[in-house]
PDB file of N, CA and C in Angstrom:
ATOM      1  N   UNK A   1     111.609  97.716  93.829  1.00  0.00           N
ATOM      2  CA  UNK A   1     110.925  99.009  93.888  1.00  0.00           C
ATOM      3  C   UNK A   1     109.612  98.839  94.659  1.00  0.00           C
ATOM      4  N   UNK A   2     109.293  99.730  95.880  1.00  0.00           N
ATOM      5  CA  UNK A   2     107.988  99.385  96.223  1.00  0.00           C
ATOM      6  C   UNK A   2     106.790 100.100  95.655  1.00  0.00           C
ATOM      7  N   UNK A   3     105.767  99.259  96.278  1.00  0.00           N
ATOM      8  CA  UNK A   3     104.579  99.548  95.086  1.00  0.00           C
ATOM      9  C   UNK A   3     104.214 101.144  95.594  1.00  0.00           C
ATOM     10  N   UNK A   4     103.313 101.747  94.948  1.00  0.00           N
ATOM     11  CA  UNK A   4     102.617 102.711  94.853  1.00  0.00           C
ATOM     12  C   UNK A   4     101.928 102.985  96.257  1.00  0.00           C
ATOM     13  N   UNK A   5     101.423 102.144  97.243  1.00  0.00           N
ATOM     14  CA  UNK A   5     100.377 101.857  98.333  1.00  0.00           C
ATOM     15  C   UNK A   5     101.434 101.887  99.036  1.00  0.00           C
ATOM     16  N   UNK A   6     102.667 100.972  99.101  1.00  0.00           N
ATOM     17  CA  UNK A   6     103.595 101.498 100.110  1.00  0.00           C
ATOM     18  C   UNK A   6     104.664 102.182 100.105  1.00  0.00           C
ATOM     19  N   UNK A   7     104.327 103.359  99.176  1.00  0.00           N
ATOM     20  CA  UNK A   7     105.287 103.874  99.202  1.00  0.00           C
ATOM     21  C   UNK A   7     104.245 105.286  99.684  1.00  0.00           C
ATOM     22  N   UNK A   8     103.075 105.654  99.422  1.00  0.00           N
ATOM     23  CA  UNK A   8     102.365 106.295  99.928  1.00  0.00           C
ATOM     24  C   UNK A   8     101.890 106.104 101.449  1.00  0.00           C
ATOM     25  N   UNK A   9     101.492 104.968 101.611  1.00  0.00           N
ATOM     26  CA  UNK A   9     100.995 105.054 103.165  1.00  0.00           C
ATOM     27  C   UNK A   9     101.823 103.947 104.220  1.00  0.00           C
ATOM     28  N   UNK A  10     103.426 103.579 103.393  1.00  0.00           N
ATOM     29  CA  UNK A  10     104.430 102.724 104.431  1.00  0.00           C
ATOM     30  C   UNK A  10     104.655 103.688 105.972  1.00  0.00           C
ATOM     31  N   UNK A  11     104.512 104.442 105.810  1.00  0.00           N
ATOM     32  CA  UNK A  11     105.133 105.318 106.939  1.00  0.00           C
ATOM     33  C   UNK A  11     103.857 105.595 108.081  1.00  0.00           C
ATOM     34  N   UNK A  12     102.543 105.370 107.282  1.00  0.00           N
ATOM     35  CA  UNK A  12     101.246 105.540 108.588  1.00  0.00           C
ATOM     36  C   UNK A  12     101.163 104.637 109.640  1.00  0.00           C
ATOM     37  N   UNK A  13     101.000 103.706 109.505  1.00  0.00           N
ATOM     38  CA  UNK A  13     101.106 102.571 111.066  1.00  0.00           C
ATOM     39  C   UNK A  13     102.208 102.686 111.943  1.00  0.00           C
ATOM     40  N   UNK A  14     103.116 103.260 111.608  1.00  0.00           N
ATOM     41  CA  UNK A  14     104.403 103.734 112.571  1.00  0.00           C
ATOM     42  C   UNK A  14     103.612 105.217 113.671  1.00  0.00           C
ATOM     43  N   UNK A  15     103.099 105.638 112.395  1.00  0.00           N
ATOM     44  CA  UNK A  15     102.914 107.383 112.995  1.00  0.00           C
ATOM     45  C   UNK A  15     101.732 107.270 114.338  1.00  0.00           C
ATOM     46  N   UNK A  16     100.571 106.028 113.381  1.00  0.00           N
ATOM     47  CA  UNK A  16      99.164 105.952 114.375  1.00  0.00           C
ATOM     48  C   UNK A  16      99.796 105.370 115.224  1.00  0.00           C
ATOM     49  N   UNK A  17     100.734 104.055 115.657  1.00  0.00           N
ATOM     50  CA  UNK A  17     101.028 103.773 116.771  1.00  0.00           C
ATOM     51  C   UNK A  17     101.598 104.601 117.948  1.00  0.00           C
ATOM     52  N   UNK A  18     102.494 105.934 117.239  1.00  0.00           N
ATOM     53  CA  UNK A  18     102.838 106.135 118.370  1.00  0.00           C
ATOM     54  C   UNK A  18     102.066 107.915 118.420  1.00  0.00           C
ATOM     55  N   UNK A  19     100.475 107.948 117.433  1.00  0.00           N
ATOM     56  CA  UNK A  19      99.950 108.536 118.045  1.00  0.00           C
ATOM     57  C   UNK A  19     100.565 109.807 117.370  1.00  0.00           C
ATOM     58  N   UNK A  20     101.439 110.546 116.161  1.00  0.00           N
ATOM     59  CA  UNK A  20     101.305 111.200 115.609  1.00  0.00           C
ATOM     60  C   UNK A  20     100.156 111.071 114.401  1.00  0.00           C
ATOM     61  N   UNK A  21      99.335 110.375 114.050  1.00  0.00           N
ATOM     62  CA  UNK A  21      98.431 110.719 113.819  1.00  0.00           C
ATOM     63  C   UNK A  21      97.165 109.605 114.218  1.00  0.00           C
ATOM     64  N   UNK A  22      95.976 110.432 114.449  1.00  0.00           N
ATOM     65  CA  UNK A  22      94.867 109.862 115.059  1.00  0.00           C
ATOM     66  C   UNK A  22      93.364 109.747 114.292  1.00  0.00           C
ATOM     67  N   UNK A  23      92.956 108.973 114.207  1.00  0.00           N
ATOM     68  CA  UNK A  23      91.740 108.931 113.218  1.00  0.00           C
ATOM     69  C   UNK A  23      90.897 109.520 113.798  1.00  0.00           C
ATOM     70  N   UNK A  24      89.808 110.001 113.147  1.00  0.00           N
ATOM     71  CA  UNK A  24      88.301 110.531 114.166  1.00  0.00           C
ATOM     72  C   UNK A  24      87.883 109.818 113.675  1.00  0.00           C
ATOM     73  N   UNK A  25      86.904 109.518 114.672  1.00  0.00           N
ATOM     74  CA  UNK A  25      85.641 108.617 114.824  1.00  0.00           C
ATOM     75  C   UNK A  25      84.316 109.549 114.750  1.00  0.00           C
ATOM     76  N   UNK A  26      83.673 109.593 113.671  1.00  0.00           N
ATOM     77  CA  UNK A  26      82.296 110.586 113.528  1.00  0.00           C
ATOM     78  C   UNK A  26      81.135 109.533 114.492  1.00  0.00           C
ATOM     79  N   UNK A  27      81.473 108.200 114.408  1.00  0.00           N
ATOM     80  CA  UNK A  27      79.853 107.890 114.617  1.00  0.00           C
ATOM     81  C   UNK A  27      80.491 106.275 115.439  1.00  0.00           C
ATOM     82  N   UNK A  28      80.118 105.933 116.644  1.00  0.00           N
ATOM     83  CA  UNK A  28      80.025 104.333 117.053  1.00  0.00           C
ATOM     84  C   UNK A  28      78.321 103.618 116.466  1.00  0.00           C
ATOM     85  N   UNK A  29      78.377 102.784 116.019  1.00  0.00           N
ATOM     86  CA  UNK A  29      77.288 102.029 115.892  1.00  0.00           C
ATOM     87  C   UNK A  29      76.980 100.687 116.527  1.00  0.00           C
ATOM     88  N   UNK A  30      76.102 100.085 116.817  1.00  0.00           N
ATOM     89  CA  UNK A  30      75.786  98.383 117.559  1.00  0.00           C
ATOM     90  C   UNK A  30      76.087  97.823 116.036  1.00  0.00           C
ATOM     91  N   UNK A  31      76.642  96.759 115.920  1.00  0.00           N
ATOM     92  CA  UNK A  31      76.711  95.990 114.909  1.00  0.00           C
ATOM     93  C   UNK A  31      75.334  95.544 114.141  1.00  0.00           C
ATOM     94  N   UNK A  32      74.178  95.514 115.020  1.00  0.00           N
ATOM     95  CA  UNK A  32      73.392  94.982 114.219  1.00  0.00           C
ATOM     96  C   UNK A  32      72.647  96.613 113.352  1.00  0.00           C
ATOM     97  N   UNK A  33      73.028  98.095 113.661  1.00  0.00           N
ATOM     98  CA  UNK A  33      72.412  98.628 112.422  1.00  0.00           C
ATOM     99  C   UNK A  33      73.454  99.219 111.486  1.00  0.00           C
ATOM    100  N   UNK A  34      74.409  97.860 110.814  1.00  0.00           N
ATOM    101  CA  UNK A  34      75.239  98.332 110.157  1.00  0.00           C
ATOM    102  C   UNK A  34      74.858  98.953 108.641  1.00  0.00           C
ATOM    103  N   UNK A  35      73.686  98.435 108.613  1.00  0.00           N
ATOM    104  CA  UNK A  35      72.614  99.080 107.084  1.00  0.00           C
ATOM    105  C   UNK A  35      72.523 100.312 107.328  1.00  0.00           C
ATOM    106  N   UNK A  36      72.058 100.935 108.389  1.00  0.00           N
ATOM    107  CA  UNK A  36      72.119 102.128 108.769  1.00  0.00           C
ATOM    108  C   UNK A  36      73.726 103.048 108.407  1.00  0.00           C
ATOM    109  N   UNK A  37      74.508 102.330 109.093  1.00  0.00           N
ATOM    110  CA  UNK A  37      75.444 103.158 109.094  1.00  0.00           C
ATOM    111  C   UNK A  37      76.081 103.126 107.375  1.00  0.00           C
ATOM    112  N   UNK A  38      76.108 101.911 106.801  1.00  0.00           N
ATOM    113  CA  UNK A  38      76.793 101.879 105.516  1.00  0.00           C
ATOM    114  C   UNK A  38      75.220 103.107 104.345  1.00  0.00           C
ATOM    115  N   UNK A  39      74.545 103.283 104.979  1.00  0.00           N
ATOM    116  CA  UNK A  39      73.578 104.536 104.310  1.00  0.00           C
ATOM    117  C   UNK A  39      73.843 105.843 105.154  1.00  0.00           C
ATOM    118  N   UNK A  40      74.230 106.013 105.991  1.00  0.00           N
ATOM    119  CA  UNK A  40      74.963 107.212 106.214  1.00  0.00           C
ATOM    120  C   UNK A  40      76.375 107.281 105.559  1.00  0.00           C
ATOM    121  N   UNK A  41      77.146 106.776 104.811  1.00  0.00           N
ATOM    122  CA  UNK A  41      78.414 106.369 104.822  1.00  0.00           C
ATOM    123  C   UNK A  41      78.017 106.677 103.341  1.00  0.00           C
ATOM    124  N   UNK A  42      76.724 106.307 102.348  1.00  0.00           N
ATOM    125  CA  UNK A  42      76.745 106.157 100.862  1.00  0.00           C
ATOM    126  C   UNK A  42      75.501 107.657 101.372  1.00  0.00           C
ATOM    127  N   UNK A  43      75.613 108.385 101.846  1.00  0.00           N
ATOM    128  CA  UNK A  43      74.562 109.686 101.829  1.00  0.00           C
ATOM    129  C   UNK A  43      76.004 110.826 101.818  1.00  0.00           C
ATOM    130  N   UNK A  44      76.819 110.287 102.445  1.00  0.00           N
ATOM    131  CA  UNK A  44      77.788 111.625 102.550  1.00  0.00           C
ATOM    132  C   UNK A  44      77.564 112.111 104.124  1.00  0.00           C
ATOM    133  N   UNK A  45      77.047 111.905 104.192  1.00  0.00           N
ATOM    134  CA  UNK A  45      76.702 112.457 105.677  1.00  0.00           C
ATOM    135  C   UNK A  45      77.620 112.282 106.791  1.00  0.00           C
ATOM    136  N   UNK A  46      78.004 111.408 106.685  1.00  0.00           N
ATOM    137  CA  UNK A  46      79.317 110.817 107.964  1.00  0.00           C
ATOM    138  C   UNK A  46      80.458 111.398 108.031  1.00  0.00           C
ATOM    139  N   UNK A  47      80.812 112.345 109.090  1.00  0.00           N
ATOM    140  CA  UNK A  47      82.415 112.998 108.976  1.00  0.00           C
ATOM    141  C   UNK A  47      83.254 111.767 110.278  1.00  0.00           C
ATOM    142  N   UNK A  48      84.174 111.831 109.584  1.00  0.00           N
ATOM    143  CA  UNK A  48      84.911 110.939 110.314  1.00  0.00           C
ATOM    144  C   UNK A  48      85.065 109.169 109.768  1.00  0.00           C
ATOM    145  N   UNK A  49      85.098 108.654 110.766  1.00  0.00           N
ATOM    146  CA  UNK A  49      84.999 107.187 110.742  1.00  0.00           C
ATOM    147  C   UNK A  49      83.965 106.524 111.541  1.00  0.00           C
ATOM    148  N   UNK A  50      82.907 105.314 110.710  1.00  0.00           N
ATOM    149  CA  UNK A  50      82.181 104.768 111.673  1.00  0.00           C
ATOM    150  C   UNK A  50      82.857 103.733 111.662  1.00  0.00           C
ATOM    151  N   UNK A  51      82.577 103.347 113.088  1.00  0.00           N
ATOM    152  CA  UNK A  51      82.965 102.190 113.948  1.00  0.00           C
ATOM    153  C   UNK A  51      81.676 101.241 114.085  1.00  0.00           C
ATOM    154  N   UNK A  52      81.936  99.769 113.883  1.00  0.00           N
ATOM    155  CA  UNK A  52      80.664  99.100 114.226  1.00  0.00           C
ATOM    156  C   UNK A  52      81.067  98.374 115.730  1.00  0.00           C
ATOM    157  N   UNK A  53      80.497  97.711 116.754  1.00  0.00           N
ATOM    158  CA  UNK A  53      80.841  97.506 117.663  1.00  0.00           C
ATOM    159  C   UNK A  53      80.242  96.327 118.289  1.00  0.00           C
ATOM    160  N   UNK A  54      80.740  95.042 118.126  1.00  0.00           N
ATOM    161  CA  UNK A  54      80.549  93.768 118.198  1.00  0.00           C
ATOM    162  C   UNK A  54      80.083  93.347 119.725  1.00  0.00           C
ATOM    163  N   UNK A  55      79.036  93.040 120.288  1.00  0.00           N
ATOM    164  CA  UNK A  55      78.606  92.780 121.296  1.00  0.00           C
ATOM    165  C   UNK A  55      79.351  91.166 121.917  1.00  0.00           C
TER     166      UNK A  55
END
């Protein structure tokens, strides 16, 4: 029997790969103000997904 997690989200990595469904991205950040972003993230404030972005 599969678990609970894949039986709910087995079917998403099929869909994002081919692009039936797409994440938003609310915010890119530089990696180094990830304090920043994880306090926008614990304010509520962030729609979408932040991205941190490794130099």
């Amino acid at each position: 029997m599969p678990s609970t997690t894949t039986a709910l989200f087995g079917g998403a990595a099929p869909a994002v790969a081919d692009g039936r469904i797409r994440p938003v991205v609310g915010a890119t950040l530089p990696f180094d103000t990830a304090a920043e972003a994880a306090g926008r993230l614990r304010s509520h404030r962030a729609r979408g997904k932040t991205v941190l972005t490794v130099p």
